[in-house]
C-alpha atoms as a PDB file:
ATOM      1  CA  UNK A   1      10.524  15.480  -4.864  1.00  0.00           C
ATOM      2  CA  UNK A   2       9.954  12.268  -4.799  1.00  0.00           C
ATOM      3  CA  UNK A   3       8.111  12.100  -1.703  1.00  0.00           C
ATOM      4  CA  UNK A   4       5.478  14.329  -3.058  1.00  0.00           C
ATOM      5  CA  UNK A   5       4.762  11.783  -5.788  1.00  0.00           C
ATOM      6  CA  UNK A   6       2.135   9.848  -3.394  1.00  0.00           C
ATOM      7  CA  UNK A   7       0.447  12.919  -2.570  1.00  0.00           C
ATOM      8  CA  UNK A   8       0.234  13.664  -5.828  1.00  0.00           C
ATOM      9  CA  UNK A   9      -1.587  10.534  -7.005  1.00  0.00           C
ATOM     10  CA  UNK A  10      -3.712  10.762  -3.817  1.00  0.00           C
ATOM     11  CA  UNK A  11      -5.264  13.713  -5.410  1.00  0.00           C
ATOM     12  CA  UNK A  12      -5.574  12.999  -8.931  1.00  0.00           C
ATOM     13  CA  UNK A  13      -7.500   9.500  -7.046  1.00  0.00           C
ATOM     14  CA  UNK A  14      -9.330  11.685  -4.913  1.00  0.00           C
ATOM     15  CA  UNK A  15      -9.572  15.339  -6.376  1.00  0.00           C
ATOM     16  CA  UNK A  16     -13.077  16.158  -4.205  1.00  0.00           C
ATOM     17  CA  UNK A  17     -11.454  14.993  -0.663  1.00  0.00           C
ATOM     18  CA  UNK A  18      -9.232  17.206   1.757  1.00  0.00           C
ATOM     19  CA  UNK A  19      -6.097  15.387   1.777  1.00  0.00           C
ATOM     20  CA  UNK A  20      -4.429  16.240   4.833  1.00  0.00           C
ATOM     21  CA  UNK A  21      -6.091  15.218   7.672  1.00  0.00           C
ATOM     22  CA  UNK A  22      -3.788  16.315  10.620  1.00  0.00           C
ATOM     23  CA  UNK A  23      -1.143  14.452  12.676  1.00  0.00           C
ATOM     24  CA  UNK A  24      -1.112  11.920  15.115  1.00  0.00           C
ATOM     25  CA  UNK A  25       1.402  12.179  18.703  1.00  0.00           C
ATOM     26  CA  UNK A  26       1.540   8.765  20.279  1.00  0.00           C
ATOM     27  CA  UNK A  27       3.246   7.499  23.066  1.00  0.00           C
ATOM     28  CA  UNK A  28       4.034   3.955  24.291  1.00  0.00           C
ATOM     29  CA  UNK A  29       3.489   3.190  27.268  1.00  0.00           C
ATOM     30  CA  UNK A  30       3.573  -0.286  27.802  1.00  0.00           C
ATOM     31  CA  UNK A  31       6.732  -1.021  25.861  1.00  0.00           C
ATOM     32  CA  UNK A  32       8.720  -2.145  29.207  1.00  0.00           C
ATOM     33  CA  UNK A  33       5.747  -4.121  30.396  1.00  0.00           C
ATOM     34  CA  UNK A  34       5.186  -6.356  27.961  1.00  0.00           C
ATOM     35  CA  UNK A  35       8.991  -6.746  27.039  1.00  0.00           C
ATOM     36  CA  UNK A  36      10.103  -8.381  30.273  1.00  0.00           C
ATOM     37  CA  UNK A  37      13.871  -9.448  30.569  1.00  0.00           C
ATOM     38  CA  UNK A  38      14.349 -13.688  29.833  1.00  0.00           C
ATOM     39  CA  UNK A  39      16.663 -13.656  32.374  1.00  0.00           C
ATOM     40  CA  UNK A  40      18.131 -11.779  35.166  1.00  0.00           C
ATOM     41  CA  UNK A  41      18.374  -8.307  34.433  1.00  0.00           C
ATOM     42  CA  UNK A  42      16.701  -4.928  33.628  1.00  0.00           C
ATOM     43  CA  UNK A  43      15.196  -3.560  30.110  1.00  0.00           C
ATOM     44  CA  UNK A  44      14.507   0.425  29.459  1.00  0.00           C
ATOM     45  CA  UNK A  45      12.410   1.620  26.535  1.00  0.00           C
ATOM     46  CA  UNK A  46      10.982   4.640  25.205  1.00  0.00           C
ATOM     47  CA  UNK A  47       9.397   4.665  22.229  1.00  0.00           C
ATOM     48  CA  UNK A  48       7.239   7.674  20.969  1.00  0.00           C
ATOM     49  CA  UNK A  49       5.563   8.005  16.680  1.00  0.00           C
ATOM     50  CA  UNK A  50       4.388  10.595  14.897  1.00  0.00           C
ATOM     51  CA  UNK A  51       2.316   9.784  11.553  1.00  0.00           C
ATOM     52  CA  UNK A  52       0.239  12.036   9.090  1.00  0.00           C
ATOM     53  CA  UNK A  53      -3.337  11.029   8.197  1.00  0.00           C
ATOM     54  CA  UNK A  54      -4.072  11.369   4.446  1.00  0.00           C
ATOM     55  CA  UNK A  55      -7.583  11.189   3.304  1.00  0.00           C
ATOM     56  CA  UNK A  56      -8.091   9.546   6.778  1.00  0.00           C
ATOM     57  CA  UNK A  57      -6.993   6.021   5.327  1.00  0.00           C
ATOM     58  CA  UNK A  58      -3.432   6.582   4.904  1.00  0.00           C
ATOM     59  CA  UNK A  59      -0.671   6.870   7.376  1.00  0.00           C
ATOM     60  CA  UNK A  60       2.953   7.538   6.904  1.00  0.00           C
ATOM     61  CA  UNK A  61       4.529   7.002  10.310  1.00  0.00           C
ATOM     62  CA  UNK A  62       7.706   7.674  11.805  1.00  0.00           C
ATOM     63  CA  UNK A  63       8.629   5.944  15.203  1.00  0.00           C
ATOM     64  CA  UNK A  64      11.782   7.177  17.704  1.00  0.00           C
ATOM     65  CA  UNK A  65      12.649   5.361  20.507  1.00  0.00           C
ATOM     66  CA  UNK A  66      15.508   4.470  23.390  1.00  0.00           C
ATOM     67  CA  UNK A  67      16.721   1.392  24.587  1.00  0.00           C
ATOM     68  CA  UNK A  68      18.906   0.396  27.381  1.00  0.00           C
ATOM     69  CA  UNK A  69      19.283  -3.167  28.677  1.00  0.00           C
ATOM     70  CA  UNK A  70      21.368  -4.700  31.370  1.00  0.00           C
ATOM     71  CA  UNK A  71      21.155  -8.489  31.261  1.00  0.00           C
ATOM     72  CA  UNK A  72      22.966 -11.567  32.880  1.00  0.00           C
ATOM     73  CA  UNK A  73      23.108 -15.148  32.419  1.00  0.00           C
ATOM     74  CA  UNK A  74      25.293 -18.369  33.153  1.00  0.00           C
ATOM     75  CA  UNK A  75      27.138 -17.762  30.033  1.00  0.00           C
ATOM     76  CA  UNK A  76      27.647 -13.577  30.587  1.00  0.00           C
ATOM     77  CA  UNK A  77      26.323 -10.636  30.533  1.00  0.00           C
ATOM     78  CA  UNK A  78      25.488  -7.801  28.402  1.00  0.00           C
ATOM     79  CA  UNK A  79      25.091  -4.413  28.663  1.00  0.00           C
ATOM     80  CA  UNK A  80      24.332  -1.925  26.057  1.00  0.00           C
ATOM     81  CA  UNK A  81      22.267   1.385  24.908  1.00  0.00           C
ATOM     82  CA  UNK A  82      21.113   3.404  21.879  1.00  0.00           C
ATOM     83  CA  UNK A  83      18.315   4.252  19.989  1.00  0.00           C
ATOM     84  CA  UNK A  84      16.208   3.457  16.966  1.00  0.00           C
ATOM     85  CA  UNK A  85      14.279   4.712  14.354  1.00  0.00           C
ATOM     86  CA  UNK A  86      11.437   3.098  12.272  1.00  0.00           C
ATOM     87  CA  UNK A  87       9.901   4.306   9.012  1.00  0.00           C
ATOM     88  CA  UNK A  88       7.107   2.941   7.487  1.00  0.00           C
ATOM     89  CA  UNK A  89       3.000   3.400   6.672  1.00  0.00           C
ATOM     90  CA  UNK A  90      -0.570   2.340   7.794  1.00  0.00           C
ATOM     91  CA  UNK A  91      -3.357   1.721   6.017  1.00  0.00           C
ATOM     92  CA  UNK A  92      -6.738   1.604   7.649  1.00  0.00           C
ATOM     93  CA  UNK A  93      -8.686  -1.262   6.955  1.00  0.00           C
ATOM     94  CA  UNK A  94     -12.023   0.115   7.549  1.00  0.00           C
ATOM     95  CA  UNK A  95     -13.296   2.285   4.614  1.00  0.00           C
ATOM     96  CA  UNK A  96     -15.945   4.155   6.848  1.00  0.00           C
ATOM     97  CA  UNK A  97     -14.609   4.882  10.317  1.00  0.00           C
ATOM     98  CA  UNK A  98     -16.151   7.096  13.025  1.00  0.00           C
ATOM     99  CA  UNK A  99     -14.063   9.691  14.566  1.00  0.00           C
ATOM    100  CA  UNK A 100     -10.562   8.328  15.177  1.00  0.00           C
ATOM    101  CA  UNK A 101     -11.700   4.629  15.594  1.00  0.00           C
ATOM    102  CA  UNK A 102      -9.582   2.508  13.062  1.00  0.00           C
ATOM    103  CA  UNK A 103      -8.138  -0.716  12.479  1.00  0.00           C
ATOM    104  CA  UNK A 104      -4.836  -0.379  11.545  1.00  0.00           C
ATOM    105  CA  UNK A 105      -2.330  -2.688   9.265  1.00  0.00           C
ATOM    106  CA  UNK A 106       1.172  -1.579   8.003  1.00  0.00           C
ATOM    107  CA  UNK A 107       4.981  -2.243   7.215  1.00  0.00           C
ATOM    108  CA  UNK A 108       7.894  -0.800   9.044  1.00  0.00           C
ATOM    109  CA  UNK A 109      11.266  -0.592   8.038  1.00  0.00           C
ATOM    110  CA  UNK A 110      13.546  -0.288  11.539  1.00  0.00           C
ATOM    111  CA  UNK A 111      17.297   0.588  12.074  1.00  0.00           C
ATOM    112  CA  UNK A 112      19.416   0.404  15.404  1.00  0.00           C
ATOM    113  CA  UNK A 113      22.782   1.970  16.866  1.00  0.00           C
ATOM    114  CA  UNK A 114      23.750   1.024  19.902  1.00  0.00           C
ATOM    115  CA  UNK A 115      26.866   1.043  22.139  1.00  0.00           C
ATOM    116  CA  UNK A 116      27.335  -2.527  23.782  1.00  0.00           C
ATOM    117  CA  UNK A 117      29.602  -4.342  25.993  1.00  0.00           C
ATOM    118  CA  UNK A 118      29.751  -8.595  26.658  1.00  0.00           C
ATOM    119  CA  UNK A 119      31.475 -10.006  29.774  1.00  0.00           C
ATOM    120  CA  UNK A 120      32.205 -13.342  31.264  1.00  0.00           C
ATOM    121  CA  UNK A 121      31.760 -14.898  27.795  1.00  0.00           C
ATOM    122  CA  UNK A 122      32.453 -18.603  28.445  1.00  0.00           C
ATOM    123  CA  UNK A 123      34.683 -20.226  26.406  1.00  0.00           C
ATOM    124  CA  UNK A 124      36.332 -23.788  25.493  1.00  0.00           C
ATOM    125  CA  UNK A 125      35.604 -27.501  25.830  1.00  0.00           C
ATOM    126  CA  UNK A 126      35.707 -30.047  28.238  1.00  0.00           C
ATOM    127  CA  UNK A 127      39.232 -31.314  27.082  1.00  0.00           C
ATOM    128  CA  UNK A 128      40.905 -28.135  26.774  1.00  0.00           C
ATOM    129  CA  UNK A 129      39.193 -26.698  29.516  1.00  0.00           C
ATOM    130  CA  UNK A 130      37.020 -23.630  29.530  1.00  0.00           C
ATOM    131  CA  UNK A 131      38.131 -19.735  29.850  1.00  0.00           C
ATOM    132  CA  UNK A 132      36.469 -16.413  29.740  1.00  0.00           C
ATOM    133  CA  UNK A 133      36.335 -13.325  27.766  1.00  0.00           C
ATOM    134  CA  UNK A 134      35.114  -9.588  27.423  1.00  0.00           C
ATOM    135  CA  UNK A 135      34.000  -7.652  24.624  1.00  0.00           C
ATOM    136  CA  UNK A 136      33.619  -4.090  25.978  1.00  0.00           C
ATOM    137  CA  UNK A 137      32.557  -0.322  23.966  1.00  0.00           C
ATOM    138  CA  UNK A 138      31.453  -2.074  20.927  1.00  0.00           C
ATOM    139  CA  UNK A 139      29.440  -0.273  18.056  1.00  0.00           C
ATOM    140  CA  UNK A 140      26.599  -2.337  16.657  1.00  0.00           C
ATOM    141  CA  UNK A 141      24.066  -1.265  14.038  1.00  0.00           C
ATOM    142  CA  UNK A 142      21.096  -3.384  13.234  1.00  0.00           C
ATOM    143  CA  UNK A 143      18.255  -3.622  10.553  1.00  0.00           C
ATOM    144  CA  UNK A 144      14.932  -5.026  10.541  1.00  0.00           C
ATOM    145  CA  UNK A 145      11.553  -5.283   9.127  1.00  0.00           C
ATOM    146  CA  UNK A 146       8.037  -5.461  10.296  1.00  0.00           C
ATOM    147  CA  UNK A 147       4.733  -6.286   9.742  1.00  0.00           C
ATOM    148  CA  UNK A 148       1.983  -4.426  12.296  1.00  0.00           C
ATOM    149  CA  UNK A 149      -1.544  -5.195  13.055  1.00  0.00           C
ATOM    150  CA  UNK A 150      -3.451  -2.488  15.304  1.00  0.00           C
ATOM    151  CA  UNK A 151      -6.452  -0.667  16.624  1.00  0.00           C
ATOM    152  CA  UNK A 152      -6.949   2.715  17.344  1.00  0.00           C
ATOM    153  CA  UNK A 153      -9.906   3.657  19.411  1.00  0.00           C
ATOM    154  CA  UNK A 154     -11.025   7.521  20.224  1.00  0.00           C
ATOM    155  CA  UNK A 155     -11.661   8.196  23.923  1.00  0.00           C
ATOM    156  CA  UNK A 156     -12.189  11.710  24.261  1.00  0.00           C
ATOM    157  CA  UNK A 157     -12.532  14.686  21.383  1.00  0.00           C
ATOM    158  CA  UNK A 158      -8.821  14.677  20.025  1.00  0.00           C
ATOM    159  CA  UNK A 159      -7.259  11.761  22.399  1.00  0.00           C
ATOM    160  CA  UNK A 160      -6.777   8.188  21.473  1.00  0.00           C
ATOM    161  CA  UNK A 161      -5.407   4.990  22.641  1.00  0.00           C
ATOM    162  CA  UNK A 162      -4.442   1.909  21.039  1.00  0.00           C
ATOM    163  CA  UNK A 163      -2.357  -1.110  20.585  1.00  0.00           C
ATOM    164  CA  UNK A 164      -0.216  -2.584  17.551  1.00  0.00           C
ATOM    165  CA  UNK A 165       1.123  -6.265  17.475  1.00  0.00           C
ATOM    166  CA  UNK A 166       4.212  -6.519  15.416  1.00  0.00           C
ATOM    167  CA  UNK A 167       5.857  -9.469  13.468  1.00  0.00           C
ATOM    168  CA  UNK A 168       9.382  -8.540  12.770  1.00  0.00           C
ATOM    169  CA  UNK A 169      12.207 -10.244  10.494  1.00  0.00           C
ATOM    170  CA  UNK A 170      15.764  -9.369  11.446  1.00  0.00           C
ATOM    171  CA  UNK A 171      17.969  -8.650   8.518  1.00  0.00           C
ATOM    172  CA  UNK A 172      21.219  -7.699  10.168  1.00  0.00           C
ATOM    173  CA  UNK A 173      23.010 -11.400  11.686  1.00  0.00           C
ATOM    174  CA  UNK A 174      26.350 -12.088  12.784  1.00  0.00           C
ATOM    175  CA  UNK A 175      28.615 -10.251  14.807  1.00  0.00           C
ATOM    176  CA  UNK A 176      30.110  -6.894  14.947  1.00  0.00           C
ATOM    177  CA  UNK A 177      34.084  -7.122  15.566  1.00  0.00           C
ATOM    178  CA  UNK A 178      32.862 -10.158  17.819  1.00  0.00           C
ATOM    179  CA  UNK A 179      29.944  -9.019  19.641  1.00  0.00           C
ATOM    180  CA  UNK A 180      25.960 -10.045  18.673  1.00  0.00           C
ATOM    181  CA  UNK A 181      24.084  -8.022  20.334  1.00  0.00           C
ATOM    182  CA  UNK A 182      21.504  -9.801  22.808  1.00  0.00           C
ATOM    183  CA  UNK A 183      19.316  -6.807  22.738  1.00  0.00           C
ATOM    184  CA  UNK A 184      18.220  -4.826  19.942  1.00  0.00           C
ATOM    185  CA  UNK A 185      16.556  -1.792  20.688  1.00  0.00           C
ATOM    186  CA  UNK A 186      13.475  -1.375  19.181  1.00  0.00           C
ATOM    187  CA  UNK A 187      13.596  -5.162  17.804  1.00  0.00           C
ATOM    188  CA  UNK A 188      13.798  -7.267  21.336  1.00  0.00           C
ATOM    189  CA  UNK A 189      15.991 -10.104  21.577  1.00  0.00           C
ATOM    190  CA  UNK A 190      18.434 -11.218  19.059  1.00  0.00           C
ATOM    191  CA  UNK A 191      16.068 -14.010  17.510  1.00  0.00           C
ATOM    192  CA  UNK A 192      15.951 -13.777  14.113  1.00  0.00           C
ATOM    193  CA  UNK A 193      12.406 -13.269  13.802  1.00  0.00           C
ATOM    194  CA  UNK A 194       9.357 -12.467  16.860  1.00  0.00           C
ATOM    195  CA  UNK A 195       6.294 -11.064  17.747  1.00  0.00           C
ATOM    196  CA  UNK A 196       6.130  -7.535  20.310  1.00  0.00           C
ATOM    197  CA  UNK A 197       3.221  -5.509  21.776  1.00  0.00           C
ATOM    198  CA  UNK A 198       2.634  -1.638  21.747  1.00  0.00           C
ATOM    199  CA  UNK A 199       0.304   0.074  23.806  1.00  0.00           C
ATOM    200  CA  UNK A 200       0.053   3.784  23.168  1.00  0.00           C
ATOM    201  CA  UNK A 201      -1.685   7.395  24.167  1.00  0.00           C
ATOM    202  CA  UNK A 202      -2.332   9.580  20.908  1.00  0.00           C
ATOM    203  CA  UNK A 203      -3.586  13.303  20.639  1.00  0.00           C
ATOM    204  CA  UNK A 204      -4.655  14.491  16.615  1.00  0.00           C
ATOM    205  CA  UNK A 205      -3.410  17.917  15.838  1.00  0.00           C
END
């Protein structure tokens, strides 16, 4: 119920405009690309959104995604999988906009699983001397906010492309049992905070 209460004031706002606009199908395709491992290693993603354009100004989106990254360094390595979800809305910024042309702003709110293992972990001082240790089939869950910035531009009838450049503020720190993830999937890197890139294919329905 209560997630009719925005459509509801859309239309007491707007009662002389069609509401529902149809549904946007994007996928990334630059998600690996852009997101380049820091150091030896390998990074997987798959990220696909779905949103629903209201009065062609409003967008609330929903974002799915898998991640898989297999990193090493001097100090370990990490392995670990799972997927993500974000939630969130656009809001074009353009109050006239031709076809499916837009420039896009928004907030996400994202959440993680993933299964994750640390080897090799190194250990110690220089007077005690130095040892290492695993950390192996450990459950991490991670949560995160964004802020996006994008444009959408139509190429051909019902097909668009576009790009989104993402601030994001991690809200999840410390360890799990006594693991921290390296990788987040759908966040990046552990930082605390970061920019990312998105470049997508979208078809309207």
């Amino acid at each position: 119920m209560f997630l009719l209460l925005p459509v509801a004031a859309l239309a007491l706002e707007h009662p002389d405009s069609v509401i529902y606009q149809g549904v946007n199908v994007k996928l990334d395709i630059a998600n690996s690309i852009f997101e380049p491992a820091r150091s030896f290693g390998k990074i997987q993603s798959y990220e696909a959104a779905v949103n629903v354009d209201l009065l062609h100004r409003y967008f609330p989106t929903a974002e799915i995604g898998y991640s898989q990254a297999d990193l090493s360094a001097e100090s370990g390595s990490f392995r670990g999988k799972g997927g993500f979800m974000r939630l969130g809305v656009d809001l074009s910024a353009l109050r006239k906009s031709r076809g499916n042309n837009m420039l896009l702003v928004g907030i996400r709110l994202g959440t993680a699983v993933q299964g994750c293992s640390t080897r090799d972990v190194l250990l110690g001082n220089g007077y005690w001397g130095y040892y290492t240790v695993n950390f192996v089939n450990r459950v991490r869950a991670d949560v995160w906010g964004e802020v996006t910035a994008g444009v959408q531009v139509q190429v051909h009838k019902d097909f668009h492309m576009g790009w989104y450049v993402r601030y994001k503020i991690l809200f999840s720190r410390g360890a799990a049992g006594a693991v921290t993830a390296y990788y987040i999937p759908g966040f990046g890197y552990k930082d605390d905070s970061g920019f990312s890139f998105n470049y997508y294919l979208g078809f309207k329905i």
